[in-house]
PDB file of N, CA and C in Angstrom:
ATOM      1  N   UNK A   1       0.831  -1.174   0.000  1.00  0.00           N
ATOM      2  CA  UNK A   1       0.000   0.000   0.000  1.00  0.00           C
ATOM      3  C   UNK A   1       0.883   1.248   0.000  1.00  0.00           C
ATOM      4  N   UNK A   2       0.689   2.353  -0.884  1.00  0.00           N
ATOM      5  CA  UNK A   2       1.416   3.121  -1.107  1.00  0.00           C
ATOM      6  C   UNK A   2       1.020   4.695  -0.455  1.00  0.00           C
ATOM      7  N   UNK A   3       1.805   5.326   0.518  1.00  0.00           N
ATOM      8  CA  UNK A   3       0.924   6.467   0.612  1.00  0.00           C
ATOM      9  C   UNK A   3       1.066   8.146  -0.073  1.00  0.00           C
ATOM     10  N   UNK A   4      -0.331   8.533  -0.344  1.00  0.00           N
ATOM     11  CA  UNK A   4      -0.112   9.642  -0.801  1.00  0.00           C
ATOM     12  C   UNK A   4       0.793  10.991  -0.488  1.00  0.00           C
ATOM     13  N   UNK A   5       1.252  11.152   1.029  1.00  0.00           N
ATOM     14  CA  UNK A   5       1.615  12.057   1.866  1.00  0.00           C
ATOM     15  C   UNK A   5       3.310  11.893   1.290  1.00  0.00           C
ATOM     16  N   UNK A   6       3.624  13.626   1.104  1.00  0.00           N
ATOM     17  CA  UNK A   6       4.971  13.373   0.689  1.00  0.00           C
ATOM     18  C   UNK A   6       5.921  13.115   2.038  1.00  0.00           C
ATOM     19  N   UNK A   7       6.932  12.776   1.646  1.00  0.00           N
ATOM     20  CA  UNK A   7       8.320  12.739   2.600  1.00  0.00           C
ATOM     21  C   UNK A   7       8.932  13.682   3.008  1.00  0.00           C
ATOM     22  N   UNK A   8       9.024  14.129   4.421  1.00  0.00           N
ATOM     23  CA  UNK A   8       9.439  15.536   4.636  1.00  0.00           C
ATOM     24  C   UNK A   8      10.540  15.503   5.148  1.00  0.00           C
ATOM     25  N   UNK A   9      11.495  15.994   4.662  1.00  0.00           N
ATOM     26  CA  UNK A   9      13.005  16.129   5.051  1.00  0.00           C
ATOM     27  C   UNK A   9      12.913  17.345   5.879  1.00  0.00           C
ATOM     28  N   UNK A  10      12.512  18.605   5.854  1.00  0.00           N
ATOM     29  CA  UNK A  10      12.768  19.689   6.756  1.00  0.00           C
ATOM     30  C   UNK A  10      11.532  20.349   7.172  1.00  0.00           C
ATOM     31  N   UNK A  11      11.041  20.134   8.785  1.00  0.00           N
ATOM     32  CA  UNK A  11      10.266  20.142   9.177  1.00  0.00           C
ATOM     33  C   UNK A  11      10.003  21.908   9.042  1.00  0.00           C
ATOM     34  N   UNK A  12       8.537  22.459   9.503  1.00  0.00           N
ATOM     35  CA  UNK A  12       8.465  23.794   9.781  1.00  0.00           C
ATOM     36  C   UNK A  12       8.825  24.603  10.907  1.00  0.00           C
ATOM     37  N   UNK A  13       9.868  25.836  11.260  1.00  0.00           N
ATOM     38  CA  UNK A  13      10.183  26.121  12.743  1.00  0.00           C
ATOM     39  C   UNK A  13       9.074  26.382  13.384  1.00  0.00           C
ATOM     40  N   UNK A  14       8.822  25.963  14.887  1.00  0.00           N
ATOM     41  CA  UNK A  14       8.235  25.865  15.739  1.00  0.00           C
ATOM     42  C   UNK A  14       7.422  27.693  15.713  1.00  0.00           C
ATOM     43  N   UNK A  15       8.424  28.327  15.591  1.00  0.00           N
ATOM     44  CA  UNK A  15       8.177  30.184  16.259  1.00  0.00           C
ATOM     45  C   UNK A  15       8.508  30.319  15.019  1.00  0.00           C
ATOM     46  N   UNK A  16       7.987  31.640  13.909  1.00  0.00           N
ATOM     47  CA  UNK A  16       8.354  32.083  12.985  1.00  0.00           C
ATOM     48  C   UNK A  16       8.322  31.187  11.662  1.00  0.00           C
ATOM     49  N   UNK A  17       8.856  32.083  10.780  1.00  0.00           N
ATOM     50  CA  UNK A  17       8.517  31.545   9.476  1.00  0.00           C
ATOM     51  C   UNK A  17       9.748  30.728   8.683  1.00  0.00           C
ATOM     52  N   UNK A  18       9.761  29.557   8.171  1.00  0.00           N
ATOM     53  CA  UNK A  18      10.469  29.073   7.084  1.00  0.00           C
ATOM     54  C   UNK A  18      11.016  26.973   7.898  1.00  0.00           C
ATOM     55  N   UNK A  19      12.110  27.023   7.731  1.00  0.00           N
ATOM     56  CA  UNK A  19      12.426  25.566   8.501  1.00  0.00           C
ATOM     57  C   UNK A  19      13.352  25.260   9.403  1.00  0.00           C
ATOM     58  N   UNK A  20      13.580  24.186  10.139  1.00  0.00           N
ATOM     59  CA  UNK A  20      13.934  23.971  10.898  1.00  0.00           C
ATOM     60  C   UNK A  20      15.077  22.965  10.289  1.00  0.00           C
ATOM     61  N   UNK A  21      16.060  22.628  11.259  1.00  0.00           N
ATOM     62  CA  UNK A  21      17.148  21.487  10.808  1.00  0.00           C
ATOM     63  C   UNK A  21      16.293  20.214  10.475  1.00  0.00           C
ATOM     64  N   UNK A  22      16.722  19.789   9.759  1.00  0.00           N
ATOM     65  CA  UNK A  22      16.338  18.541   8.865  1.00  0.00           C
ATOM     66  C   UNK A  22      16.004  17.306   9.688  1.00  0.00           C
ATOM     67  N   UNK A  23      15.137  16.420   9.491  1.00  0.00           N
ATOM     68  CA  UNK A  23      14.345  15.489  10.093  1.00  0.00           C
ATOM     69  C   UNK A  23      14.451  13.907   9.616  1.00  0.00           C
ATOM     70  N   UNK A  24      15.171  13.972   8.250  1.00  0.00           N
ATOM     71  CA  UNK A  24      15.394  13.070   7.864  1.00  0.00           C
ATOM     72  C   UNK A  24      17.119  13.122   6.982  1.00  0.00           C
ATOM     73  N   UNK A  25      17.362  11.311   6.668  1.00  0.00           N
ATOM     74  CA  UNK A  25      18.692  11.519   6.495  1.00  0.00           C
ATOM     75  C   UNK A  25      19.438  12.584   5.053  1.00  0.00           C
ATOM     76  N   UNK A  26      17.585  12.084   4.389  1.00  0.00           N
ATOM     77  CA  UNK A  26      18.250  12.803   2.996  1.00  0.00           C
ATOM     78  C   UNK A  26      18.774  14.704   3.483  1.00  0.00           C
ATOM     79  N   UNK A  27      17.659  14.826   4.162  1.00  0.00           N
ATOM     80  CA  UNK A  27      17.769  16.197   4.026  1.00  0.00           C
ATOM     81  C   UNK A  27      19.230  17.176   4.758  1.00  0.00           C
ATOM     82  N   UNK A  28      19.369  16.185   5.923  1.00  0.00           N
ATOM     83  CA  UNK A  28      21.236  16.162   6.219  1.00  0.00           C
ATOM     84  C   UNK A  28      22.146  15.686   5.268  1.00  0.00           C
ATOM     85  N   UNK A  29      22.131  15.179   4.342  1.00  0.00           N
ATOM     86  CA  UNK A  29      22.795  15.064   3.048  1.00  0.00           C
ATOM     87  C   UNK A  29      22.953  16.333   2.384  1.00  0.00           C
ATOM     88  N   UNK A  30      21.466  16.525   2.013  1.00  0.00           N
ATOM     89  CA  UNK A  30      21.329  18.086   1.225  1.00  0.00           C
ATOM     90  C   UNK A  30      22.073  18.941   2.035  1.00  0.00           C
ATOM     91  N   UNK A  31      21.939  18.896   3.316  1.00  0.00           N
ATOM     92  CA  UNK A  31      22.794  20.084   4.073  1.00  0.00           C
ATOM     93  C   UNK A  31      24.296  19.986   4.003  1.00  0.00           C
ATOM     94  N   UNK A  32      24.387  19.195   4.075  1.00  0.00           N
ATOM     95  CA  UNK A  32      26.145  18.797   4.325  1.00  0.00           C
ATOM     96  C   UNK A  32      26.358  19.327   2.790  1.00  0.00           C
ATOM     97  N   UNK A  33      25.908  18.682   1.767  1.00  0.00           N
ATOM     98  CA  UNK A  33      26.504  19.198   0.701  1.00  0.00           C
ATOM     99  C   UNK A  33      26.604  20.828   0.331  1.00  0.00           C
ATOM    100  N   UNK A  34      25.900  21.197   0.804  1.00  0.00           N
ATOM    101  CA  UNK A  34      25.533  22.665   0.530  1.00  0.00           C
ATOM    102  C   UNK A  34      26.545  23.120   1.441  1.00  0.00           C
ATOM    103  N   UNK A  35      26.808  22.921   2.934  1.00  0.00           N
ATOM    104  CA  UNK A  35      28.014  23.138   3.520  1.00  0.00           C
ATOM    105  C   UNK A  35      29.273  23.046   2.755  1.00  0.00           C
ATOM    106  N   UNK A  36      29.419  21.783   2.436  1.00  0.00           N
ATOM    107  CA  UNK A  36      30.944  21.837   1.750  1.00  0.00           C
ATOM    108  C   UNK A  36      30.602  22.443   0.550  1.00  0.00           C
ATOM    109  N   UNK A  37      29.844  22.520  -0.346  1.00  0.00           N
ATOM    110  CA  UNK A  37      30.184  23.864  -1.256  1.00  0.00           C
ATOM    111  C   UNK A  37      30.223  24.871  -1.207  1.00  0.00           C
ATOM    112  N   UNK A  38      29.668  25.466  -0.248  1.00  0.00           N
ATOM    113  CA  UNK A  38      29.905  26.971   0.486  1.00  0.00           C
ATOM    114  C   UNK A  38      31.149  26.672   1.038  1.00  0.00           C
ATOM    115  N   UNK A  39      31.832  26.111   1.797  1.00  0.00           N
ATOM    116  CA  UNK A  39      33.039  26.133   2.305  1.00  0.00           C
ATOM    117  C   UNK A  39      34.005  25.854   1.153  1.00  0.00           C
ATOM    118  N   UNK A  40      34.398  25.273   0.048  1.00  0.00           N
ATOM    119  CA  UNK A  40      34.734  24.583  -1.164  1.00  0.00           C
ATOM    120  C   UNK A  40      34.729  26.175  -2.105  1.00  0.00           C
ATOM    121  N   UNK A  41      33.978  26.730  -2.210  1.00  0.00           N
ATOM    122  CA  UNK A  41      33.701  27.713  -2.973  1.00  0.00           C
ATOM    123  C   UNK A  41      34.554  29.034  -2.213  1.00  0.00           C
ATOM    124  N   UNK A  42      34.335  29.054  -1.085  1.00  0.00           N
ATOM    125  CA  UNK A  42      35.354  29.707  -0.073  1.00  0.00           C
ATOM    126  C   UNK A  42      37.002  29.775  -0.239  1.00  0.00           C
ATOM    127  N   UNK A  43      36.795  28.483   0.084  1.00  0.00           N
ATOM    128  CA  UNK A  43      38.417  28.235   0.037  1.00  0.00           C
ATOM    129  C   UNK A  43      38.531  28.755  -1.305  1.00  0.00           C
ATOM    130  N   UNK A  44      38.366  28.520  -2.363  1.00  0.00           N
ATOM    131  CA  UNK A  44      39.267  28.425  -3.815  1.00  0.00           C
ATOM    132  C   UNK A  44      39.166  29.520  -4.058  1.00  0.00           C
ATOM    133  N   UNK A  45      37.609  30.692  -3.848  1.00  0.00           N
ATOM    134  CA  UNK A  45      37.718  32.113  -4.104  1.00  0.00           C
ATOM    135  C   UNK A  45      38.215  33.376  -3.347  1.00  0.00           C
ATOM    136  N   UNK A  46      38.442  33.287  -2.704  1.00  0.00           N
ATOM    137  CA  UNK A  46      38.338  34.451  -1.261  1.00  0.00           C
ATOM    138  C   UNK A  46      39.770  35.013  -1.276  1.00  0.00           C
ATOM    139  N   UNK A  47      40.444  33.478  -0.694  1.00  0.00           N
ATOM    140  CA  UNK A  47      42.186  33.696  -1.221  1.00  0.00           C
ATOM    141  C   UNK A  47      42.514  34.528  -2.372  1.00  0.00           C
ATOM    142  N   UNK A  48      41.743  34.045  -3.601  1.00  0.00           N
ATOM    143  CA  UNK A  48      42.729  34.676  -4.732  1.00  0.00           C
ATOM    144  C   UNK A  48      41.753  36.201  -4.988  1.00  0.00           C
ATOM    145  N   UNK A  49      40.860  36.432  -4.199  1.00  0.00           N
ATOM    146  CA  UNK A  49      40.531  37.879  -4.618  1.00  0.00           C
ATOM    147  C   UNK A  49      39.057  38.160  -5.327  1.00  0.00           C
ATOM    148  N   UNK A  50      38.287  36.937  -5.718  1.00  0.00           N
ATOM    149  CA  UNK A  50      37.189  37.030  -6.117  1.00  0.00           C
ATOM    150  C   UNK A  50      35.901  36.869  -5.416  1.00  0.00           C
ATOM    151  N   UNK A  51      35.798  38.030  -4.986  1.00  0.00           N
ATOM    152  CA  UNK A  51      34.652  37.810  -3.835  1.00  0.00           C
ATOM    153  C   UNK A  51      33.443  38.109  -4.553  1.00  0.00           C
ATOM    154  N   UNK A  52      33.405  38.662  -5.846  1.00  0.00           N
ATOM    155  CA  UNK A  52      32.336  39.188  -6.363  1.00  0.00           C
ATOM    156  C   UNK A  52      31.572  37.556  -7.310  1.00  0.00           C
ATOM    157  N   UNK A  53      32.580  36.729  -7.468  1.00  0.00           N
ATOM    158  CA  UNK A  53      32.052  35.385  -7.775  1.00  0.00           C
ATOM    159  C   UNK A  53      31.766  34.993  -6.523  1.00  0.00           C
ATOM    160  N   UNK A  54      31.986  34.587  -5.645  1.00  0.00           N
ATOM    161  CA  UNK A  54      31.901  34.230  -3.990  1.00  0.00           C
ATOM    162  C   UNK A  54      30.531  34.609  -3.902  1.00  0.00           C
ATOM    163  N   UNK A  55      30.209  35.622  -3.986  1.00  0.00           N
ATOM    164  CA  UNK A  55      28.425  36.371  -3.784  1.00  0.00           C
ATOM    165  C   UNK A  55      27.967  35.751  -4.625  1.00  0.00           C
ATOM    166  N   UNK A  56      28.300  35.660  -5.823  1.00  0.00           N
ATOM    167  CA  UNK A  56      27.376  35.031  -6.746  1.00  0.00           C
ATOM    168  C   UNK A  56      27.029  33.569  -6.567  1.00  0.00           C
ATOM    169  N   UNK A  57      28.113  32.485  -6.075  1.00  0.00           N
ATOM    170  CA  UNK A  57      28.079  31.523  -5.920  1.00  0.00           C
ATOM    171  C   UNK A  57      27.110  31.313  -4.427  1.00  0.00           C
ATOM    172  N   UNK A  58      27.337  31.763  -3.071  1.00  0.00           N
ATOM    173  CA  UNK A  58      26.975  32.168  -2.215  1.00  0.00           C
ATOM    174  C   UNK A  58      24.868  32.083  -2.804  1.00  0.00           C
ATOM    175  N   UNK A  59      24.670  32.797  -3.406  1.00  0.00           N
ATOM    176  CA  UNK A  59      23.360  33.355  -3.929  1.00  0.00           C
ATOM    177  C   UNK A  59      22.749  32.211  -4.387  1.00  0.00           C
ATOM    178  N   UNK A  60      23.412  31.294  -5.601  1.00  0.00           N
ATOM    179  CA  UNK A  60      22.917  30.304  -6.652  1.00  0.00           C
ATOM    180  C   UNK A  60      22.906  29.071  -5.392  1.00  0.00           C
ATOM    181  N   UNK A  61      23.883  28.987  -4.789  1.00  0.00           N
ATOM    182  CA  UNK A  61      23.626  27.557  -3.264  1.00  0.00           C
ATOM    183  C   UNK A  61      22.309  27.776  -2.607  1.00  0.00           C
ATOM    184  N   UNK A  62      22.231  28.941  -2.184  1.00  0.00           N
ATOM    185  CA  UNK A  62      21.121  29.332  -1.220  1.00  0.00           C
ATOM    186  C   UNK A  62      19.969  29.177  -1.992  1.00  0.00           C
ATOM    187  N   UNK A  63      19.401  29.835  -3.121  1.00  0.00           N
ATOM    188  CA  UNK A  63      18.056  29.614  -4.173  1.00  0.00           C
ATOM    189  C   UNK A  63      18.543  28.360  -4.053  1.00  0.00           C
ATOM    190  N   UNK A  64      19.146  27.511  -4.855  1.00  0.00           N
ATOM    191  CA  UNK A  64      19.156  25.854  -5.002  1.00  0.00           C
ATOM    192  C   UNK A  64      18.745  25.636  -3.192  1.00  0.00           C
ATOM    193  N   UNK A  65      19.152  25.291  -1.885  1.00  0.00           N
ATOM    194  CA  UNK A  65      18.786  24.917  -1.275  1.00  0.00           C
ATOM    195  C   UNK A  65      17.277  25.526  -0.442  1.00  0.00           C
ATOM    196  N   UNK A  66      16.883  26.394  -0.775  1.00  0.00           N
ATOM    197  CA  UNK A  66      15.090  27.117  -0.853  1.00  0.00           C
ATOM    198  C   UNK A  66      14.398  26.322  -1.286  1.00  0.00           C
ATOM    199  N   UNK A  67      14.761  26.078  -2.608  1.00  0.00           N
ATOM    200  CA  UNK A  67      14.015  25.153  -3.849  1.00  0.00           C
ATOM    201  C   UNK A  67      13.562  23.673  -3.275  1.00  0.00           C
ATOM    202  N   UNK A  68      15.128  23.426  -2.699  1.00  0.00           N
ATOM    203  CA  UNK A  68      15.010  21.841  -2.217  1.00  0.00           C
ATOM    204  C   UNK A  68      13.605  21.979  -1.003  1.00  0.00           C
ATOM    205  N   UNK A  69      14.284  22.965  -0.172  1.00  0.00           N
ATOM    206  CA  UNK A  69      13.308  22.671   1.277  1.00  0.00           C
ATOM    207  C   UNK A  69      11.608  23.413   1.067  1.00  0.00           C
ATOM    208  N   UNK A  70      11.557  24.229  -0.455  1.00  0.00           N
ATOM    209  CA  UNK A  70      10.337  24.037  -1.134  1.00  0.00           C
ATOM    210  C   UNK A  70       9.340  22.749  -1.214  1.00  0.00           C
ATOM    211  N   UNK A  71      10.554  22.006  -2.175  1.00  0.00           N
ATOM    212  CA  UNK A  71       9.745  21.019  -2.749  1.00  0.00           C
ATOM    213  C   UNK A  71       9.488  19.756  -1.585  1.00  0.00           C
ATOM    214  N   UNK A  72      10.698  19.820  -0.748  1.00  0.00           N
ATOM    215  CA  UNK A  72      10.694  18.482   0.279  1.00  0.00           C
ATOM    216  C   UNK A  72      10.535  18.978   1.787  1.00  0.00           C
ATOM    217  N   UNK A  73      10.212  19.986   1.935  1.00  0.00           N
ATOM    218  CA  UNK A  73       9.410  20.842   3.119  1.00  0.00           C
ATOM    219  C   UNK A  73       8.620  20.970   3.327  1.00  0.00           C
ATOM    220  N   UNK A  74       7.792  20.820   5.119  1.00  0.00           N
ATOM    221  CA  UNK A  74       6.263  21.454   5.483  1.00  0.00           C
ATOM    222  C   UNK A  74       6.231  22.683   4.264  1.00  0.00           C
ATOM    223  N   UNK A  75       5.192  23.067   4.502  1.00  0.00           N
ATOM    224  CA  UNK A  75       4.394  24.598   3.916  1.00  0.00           C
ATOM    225  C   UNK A  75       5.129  25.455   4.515  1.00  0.00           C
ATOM    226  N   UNK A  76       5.810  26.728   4.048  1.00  0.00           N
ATOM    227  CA  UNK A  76       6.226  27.776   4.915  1.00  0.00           C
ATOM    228  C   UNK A  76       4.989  28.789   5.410  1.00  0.00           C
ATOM    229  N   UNK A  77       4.970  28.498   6.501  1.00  0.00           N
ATOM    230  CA  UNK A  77       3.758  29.875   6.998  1.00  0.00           C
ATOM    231  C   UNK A  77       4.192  30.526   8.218  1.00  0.00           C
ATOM    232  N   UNK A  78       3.749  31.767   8.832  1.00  0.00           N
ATOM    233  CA  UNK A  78       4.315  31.809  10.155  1.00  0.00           C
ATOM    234  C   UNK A  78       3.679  31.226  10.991  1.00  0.00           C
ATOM    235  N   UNK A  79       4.182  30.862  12.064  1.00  0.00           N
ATOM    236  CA  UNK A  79       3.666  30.184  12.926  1.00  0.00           C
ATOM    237  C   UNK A  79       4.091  30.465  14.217  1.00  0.00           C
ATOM    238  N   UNK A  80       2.948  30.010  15.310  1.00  0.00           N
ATOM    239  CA  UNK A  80       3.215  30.804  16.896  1.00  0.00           C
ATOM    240  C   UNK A  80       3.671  29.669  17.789  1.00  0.00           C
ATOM    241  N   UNK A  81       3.930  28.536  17.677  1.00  0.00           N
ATOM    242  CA  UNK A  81       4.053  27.429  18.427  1.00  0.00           C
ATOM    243  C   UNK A  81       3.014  26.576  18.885  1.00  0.00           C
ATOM    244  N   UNK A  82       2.105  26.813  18.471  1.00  0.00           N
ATOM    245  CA  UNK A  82       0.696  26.032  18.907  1.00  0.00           C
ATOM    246  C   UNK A  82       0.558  25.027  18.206  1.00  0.00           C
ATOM    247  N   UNK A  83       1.139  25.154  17.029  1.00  0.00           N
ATOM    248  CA  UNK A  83       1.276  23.843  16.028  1.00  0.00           C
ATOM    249  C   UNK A  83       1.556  23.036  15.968  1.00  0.00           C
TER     250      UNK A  83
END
């Protein structure tokens, strides 16, 4: 039996709006990776002087990981803790 309800990797924060640390393994995957490419992207740019790629790269990780905790996330709404 198969169920309709998707799989939620990053739950909704308790107080306020958007998510919380990840709930499942995939979604600590997604994080870690996004860590070491922000750190990865760090190292190789910063040193030699390109910080204006650094922002850019910085920018394109963050939309890509939104997207993810879009599609594999509660609903973003605000919320008061009663939830």
């Amino acid at each position: 039996m198969e169920s309709n309800e998707k799989q939620i990797w990053f739950p909704a924060k308790r107080y306020g709006w958007g998510w919380g640390l990840p709930c499942a393994w995939q979604g600590w995957v997604t994080l870690l990776i996004w860590l070491a490419l922000l750190g990865g992207g760090a190292a190789l740019l910063l040193p030699s002087g390109h910080f204006g790629v650094w922002i850019t790269l910085v920018m394109i990780l963050t939309v890509a990981l939104i997207v993810v905790c879009l599609l594999k996330g509660e609903t973003p709404r605000w919320r008061w803790g009663k939830d």
